[in-house]
PDB file of N, CA and C in Angstrom:
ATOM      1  N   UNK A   1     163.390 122.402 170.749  1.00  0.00           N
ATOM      2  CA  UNK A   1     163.120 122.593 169.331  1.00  0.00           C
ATOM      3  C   UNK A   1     162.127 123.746 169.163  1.00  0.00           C
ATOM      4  N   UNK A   2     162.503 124.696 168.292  1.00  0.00           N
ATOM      5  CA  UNK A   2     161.822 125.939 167.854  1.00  0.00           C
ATOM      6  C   UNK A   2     160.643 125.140 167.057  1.00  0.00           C
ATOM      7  N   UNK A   3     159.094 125.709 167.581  1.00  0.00           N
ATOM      8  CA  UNK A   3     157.986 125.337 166.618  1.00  0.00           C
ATOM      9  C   UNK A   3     157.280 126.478 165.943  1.00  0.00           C
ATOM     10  N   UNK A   4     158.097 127.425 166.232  1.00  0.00           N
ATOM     11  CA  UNK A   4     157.287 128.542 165.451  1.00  0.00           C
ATOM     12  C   UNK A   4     157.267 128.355 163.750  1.00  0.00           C
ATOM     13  N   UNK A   5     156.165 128.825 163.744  1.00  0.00           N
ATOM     14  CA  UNK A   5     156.729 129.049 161.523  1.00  0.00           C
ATOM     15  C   UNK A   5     158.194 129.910 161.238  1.00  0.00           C
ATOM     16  N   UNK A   6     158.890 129.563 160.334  1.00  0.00           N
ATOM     17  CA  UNK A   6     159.814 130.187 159.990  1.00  0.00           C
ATOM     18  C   UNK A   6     159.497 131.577 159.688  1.00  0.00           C
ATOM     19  N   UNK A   7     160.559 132.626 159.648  1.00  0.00           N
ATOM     20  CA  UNK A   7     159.858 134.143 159.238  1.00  0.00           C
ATOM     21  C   UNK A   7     159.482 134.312 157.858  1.00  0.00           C
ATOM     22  N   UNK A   8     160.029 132.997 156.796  1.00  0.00           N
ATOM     23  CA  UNK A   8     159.680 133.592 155.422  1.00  0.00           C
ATOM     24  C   UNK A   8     158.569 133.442 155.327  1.00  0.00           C
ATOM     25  N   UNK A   9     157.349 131.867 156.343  1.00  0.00           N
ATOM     26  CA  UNK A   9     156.010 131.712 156.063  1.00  0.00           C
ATOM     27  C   UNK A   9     155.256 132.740 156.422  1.00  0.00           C
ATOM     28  N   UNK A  10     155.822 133.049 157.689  1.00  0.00           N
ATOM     29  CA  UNK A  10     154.934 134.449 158.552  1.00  0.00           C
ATOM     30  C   UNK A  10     154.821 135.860 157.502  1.00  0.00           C
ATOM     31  N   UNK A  11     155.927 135.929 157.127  1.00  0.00           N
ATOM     32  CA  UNK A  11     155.941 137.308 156.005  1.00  0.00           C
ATOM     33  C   UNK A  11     155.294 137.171 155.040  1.00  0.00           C
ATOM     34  N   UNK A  12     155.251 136.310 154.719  1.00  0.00           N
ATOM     35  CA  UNK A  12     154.256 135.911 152.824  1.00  0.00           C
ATOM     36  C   UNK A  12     153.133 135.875 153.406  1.00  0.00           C
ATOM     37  N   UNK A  13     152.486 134.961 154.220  1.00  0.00           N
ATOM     38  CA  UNK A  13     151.072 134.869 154.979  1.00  0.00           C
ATOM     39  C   UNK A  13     150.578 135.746 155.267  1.00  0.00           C
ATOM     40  N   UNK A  14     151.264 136.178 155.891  1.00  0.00           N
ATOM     41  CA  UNK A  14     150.315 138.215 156.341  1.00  0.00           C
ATOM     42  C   UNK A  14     150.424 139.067 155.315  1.00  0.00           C
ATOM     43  N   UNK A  15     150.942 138.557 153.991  1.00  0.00           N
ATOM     44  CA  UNK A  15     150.878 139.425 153.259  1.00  0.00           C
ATOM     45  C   UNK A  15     149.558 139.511 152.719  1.00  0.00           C
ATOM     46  N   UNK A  16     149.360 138.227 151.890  1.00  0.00           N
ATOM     47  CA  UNK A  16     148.765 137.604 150.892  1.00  0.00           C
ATOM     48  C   UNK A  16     147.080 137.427 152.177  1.00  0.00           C
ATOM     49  N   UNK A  17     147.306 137.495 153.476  1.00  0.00           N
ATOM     50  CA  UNK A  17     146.085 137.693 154.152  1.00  0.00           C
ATOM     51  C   UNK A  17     145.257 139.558 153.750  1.00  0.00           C
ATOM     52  N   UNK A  18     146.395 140.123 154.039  1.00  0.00           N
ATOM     53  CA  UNK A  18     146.568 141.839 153.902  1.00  0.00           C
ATOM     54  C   UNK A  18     145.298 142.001 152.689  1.00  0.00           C
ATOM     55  N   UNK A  19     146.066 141.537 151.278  1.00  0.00           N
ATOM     56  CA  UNK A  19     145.573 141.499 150.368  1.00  0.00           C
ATOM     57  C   UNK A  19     144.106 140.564 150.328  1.00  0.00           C
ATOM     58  N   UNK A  20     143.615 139.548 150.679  1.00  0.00           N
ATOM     59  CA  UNK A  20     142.459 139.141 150.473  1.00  0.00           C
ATOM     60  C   UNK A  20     141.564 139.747 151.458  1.00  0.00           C
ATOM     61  N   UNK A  21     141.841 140.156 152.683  1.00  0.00           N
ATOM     62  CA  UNK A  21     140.742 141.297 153.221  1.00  0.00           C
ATOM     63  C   UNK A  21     140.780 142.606 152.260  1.00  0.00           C
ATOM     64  N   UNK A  22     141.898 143.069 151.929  1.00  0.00           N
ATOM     65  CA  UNK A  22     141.199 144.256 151.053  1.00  0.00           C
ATOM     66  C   UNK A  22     140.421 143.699 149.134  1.00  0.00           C
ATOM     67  N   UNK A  23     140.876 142.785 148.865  1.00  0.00           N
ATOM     68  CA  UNK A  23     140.042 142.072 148.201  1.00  0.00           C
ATOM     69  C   UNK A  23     138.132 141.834 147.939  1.00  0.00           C
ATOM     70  N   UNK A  24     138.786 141.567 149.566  1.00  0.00           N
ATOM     71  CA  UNK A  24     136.770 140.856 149.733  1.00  0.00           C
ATOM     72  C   UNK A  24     135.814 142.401 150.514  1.00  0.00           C
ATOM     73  N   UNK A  25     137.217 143.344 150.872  1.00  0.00           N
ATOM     74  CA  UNK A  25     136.012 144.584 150.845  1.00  0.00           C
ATOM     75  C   UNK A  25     135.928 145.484 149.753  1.00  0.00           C
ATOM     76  N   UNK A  26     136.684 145.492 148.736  1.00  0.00           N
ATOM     77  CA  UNK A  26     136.626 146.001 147.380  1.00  0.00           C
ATOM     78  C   UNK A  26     135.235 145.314 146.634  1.00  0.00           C
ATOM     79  N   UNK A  27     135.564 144.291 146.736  1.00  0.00           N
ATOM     80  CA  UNK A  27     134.355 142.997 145.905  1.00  0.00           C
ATOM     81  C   UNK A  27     132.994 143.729 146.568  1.00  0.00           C
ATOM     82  N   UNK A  28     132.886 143.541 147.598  1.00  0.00           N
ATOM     83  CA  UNK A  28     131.581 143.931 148.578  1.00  0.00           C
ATOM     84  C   UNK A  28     131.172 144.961 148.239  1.00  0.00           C
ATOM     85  N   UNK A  29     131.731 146.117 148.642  1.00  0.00           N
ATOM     86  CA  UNK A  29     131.669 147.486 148.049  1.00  0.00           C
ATOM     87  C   UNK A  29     131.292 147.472 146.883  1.00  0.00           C
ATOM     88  N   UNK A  30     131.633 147.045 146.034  1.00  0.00           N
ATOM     89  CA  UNK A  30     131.393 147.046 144.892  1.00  0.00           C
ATOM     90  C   UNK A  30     130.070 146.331 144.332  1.00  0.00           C
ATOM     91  N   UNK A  31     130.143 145.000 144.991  1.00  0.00           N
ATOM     92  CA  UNK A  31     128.526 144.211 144.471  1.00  0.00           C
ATOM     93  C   UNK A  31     127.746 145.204 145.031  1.00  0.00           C
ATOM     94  N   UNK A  32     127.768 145.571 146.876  1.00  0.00           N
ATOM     95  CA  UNK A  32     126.588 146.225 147.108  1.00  0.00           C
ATOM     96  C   UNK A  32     126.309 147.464 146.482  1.00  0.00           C
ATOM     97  N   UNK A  33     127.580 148.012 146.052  1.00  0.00           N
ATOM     98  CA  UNK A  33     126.349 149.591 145.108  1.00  0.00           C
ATOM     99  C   UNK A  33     126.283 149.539 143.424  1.00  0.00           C
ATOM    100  N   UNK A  34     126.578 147.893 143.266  1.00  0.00           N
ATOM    101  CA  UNK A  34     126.368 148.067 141.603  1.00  0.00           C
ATOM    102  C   UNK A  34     125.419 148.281 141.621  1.00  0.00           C
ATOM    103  N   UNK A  35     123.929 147.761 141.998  1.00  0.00           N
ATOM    104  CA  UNK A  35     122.558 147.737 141.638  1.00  0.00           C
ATOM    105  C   UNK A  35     122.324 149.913 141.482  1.00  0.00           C
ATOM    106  N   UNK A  36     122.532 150.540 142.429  1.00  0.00           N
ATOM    107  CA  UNK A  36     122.349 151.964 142.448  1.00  0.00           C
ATOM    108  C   UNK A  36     123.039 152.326 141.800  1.00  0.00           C
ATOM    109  N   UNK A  37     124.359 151.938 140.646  1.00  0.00           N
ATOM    110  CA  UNK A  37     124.992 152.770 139.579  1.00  0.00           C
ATOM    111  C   UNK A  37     124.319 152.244 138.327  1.00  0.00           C
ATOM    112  N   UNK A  38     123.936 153.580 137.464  1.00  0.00           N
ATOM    113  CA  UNK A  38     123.660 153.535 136.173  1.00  0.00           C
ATOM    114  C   UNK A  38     124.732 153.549 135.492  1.00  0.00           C
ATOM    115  N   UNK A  39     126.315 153.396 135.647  1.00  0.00           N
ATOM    116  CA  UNK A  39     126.906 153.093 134.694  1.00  0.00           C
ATOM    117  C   UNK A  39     127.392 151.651 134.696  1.00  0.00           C
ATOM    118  N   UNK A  40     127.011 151.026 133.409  1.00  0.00           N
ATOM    119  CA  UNK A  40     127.285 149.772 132.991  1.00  0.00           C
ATOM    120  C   UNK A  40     128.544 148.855 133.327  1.00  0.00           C
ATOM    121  N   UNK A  41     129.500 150.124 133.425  1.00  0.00           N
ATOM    122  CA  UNK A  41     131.329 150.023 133.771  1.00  0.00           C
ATOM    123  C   UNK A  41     131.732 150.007 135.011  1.00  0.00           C
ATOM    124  N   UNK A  42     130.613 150.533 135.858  1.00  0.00           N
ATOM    125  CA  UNK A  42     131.171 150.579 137.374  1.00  0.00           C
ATOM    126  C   UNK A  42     131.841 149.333 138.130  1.00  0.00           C
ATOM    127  N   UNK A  43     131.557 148.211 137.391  1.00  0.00           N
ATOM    128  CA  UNK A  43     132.331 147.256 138.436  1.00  0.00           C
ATOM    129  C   UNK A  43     134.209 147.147 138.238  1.00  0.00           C
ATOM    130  N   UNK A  44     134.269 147.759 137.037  1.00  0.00           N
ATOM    131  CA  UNK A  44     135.774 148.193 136.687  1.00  0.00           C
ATOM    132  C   UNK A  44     136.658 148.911 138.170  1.00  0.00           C
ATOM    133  N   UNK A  45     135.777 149.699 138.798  1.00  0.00           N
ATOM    134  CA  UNK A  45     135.959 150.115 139.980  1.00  0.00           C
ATOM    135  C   UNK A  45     136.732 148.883 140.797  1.00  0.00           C
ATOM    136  N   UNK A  46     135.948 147.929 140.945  1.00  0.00           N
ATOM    137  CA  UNK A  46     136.373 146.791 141.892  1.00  0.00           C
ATOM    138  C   UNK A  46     138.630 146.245 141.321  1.00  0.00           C
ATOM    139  N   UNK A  47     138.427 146.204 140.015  1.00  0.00           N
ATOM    140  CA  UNK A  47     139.745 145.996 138.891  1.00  0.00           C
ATOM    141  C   UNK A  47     140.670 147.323 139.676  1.00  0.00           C
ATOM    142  N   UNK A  48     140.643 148.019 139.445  1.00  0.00           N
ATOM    143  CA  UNK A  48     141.273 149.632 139.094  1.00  0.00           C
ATOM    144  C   UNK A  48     141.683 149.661 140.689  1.00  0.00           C
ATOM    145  N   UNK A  49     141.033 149.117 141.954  1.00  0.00           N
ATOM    146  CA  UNK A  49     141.315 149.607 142.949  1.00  0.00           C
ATOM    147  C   UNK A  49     142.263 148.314 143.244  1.00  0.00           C
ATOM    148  N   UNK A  50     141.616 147.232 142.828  1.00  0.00           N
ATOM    149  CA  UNK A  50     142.638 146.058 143.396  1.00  0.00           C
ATOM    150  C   UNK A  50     143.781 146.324 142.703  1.00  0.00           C
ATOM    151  N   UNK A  51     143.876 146.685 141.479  1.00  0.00           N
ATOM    152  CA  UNK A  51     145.708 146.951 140.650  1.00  0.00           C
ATOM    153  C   UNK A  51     146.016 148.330 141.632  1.00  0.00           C
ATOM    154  N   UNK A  52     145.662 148.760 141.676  1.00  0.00           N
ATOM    155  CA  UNK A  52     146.419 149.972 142.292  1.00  0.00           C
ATOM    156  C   UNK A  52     147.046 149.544 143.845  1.00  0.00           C
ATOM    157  N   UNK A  53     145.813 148.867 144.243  1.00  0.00           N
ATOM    158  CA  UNK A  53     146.572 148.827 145.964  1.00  0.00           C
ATOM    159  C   UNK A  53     147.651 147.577 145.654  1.00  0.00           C
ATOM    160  N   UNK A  54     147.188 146.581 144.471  1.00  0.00           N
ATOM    161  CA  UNK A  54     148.527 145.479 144.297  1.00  0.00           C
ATOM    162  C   UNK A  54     149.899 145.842 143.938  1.00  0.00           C
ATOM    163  N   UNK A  55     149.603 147.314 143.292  1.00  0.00           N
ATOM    164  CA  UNK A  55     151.284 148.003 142.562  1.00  0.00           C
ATOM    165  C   UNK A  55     151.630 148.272 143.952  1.00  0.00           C
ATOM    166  N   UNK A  56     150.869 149.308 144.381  1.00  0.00           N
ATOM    167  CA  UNK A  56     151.523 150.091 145.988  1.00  0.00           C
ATOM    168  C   UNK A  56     152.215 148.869 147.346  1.00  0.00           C
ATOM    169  N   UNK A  57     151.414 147.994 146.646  1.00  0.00           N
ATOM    170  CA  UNK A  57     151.436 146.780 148.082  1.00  0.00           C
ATOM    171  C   UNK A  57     153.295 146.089 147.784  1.00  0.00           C
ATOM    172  N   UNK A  58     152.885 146.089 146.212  1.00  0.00           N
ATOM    173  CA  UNK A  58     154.339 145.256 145.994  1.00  0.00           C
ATOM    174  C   UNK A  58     155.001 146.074 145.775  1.00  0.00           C
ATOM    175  N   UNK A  59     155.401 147.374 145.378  1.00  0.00           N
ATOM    176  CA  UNK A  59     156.280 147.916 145.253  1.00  0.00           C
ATOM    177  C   UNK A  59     156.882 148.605 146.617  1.00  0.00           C
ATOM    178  N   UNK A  60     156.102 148.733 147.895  1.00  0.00           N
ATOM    179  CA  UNK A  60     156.695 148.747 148.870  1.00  0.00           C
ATOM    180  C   UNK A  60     157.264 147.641 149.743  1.00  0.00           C
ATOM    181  N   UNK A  61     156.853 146.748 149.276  1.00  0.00           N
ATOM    182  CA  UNK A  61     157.859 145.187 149.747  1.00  0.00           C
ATOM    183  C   UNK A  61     158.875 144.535 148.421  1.00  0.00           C
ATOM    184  N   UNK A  62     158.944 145.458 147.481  1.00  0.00           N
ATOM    185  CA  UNK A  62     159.888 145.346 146.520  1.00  0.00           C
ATOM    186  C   UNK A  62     161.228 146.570 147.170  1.00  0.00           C
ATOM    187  N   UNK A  63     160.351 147.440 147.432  1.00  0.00           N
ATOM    188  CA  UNK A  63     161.910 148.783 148.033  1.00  0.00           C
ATOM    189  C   UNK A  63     162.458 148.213 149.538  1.00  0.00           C
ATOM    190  N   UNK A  64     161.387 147.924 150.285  1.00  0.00           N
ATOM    191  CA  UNK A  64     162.124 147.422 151.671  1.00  0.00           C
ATOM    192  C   UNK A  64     163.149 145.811 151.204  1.00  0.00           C
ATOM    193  N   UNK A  65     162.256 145.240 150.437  1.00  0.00           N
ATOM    194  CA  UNK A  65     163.417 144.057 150.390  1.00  0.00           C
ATOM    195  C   UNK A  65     164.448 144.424 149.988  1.00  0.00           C
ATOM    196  N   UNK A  66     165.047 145.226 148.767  1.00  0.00           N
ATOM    197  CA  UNK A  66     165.961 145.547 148.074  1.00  0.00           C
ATOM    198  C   UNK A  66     167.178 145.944 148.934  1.00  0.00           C
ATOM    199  N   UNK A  67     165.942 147.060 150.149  1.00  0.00           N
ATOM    200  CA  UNK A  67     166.967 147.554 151.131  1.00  0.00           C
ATOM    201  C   UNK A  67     167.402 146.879 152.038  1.00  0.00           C
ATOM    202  N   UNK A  68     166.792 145.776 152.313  1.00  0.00           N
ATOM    203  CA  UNK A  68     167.061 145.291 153.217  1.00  0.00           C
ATOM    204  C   UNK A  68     168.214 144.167 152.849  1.00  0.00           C
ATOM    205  N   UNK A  69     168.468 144.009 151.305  1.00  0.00           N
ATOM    206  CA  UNK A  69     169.593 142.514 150.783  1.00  0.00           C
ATOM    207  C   UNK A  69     170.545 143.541 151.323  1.00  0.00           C
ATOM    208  N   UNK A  70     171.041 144.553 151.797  1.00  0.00           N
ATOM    209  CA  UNK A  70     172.510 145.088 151.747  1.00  0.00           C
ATOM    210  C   UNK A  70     172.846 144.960 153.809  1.00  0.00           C
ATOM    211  N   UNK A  71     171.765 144.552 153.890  1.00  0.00           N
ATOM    212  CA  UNK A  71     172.208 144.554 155.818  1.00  0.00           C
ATOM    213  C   UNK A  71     172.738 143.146 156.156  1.00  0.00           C
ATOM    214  N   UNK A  72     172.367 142.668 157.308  1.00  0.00           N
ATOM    215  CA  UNK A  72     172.081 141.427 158.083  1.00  0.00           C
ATOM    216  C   UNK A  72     171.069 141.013 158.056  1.00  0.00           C
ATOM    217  N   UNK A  73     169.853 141.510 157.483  1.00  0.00           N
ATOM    218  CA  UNK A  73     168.943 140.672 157.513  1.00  0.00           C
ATOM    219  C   UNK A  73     168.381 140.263 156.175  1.00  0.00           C
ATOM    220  N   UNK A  74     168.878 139.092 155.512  1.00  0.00           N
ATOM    221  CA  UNK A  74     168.601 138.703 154.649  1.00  0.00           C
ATOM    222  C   UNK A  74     167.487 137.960 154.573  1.00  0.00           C
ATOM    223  N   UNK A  75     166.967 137.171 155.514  1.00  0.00           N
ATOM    224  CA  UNK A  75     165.912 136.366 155.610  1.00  0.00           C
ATOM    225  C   UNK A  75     164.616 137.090 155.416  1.00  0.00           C
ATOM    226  N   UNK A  76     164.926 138.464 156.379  1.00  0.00           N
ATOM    227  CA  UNK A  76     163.870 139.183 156.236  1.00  0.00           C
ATOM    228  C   UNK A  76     163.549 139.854 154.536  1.00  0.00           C
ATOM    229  N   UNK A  77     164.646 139.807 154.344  1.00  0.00           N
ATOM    230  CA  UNK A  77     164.637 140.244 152.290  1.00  0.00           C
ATOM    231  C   UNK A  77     164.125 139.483 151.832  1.00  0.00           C
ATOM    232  N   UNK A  78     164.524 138.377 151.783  1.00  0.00           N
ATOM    233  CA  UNK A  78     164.374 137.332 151.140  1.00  0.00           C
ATOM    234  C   UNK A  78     162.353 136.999 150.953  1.00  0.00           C
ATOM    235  N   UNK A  79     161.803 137.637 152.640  1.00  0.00           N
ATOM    236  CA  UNK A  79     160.609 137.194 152.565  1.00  0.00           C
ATOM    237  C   UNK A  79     159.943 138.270 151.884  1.00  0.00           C
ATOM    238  N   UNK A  80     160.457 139.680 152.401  1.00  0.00           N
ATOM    239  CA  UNK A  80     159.862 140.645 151.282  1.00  0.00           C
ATOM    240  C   UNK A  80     159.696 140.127 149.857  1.00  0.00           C
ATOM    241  N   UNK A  81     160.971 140.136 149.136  1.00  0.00           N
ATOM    242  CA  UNK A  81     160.940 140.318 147.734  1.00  0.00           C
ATOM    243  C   UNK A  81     159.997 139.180 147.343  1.00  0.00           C
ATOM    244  N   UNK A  82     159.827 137.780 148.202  1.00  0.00           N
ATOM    245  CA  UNK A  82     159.079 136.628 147.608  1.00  0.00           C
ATOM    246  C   UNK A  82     157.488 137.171 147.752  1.00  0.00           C
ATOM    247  N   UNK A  83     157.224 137.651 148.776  1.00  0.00           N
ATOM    248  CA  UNK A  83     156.004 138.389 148.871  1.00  0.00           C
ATOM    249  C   UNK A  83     155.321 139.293 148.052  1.00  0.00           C
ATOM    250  N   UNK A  84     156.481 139.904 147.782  1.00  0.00           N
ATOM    251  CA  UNK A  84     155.868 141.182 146.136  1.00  0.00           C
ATOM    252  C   UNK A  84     155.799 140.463 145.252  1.00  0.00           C
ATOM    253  N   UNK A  85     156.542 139.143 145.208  1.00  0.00           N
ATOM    254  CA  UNK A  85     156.073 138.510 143.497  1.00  0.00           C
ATOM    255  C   UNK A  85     154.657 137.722 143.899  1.00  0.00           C
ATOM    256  N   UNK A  86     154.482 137.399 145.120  1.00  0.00           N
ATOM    257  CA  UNK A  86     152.841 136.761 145.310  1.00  0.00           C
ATOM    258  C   UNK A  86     151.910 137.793 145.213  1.00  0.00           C
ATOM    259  N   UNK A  87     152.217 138.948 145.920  1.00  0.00           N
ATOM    260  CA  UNK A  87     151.036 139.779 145.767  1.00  0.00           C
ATOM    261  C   UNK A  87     150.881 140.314 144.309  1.00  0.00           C
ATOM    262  N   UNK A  88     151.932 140.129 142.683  1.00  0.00           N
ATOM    263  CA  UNK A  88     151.583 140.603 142.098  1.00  0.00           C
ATOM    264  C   UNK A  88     151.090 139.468 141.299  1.00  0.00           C
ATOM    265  N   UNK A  89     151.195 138.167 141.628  1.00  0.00           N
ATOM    266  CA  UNK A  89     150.412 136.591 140.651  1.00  0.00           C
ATOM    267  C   UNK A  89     149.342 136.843 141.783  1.00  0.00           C
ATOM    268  N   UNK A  90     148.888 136.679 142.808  1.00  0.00           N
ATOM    269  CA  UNK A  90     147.654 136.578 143.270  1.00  0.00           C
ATOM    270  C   UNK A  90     146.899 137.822 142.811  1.00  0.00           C
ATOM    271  N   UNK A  91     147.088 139.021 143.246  1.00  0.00           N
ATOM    272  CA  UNK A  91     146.557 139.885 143.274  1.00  0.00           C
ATOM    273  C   UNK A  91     145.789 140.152 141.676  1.00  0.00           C
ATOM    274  N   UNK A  92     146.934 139.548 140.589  1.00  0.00           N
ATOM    275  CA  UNK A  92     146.063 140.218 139.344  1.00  0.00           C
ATOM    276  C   UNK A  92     145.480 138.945 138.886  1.00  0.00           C
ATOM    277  N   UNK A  93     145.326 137.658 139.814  1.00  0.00           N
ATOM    278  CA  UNK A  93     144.174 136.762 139.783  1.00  0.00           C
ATOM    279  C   UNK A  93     143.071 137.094 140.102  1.00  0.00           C
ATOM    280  N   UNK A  94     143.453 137.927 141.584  1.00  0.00           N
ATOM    281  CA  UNK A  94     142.185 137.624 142.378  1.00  0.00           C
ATOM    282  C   UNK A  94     141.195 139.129 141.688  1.00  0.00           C
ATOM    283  N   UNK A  95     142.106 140.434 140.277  1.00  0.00           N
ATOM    284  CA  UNK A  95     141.040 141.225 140.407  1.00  0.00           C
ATOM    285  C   UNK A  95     140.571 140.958 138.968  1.00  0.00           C
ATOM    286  N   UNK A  96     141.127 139.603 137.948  1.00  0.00           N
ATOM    287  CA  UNK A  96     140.482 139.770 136.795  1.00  0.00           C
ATOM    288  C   UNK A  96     139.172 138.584 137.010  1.00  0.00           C
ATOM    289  N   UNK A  97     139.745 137.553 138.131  1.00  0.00           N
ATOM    290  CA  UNK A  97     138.456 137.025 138.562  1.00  0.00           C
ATOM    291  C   UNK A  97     137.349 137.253 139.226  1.00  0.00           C
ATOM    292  N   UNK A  98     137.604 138.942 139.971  1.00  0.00           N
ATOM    293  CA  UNK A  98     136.567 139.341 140.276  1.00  0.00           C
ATOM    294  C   UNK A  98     136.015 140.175 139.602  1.00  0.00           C
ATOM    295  N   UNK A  99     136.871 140.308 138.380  1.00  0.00           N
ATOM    296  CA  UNK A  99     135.921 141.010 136.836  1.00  0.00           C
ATOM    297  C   UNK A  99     134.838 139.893 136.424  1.00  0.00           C
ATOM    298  N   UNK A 100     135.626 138.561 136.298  1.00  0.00           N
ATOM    299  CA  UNK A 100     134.875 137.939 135.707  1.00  0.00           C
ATOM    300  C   UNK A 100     133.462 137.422 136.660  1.00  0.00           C
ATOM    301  N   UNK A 101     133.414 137.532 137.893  1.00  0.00           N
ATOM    302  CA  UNK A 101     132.395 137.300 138.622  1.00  0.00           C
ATOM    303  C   UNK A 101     131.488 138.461 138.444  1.00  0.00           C
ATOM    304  N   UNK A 102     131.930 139.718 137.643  1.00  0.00           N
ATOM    305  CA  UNK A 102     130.983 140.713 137.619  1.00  0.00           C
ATOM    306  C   UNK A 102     130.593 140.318 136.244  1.00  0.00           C
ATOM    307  N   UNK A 103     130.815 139.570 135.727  1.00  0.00           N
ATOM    308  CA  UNK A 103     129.965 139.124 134.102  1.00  0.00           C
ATOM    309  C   UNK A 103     131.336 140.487 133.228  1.00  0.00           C
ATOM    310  N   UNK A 104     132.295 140.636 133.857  1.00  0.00           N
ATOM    311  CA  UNK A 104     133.273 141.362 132.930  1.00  0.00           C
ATOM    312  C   UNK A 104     134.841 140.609 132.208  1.00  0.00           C
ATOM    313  N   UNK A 105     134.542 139.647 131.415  1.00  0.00           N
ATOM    314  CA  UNK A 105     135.903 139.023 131.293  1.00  0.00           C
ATOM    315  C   UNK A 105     136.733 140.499 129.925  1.00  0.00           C
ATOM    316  N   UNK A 106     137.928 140.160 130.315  1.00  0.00           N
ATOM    317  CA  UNK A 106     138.116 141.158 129.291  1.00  0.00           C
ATOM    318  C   UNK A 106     138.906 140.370 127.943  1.00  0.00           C
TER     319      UNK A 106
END
């Protein structure tokens, strides 16, 4: 009996890992040089970088899945395309809640 994780858990998992390390060094970056910025807006920085790397993140596991429904490997599609829809519900959780941890709800 095979005990490995199936490939769709392995593909979503390393995704959605991908994304919370660049998460928690955006956040960091960001708490540690708010105190040295005089602009009031700078933690928008922390927002602006997490949407951007979340478009780039999912829209390149949105084109490989797409490409990949027309082969033999569907499973592997299958884990892409489910992966771009997590990284785009987590991702624009994890950067309006780290607005709101900067005292920025919008």
């Amino acid at each position: 009996m095979d005990r490995r994780r199936p490939l769709l858990g392995r593909i979503v998992g390393l995704n959605l890992a991908i994304l919370l390390v660049v998460s928690m060094a955006a956040f960091t970056y960001v708490w540690a040089t708010d105190a040295n910025s005089p602009d009031p807006y700078y933690p928008f920085v922390y927002g602006i970088v997490l949407l951007g790397y979340g478009a780039v993140h999912s829209g390149l596991l949105l084109i490989g899945g797409v490409a990949l429904l027309f082969t033999e490997r569907k499973q592997l599609a299958g884990g892409l395309l489910l992966s771009a829809l997590a990284i785009v519900l987590v991702g624009a959780s994890l950067c309006f809640g780290g607005l709101a941890a900067f005292d920025y709800v919008l």
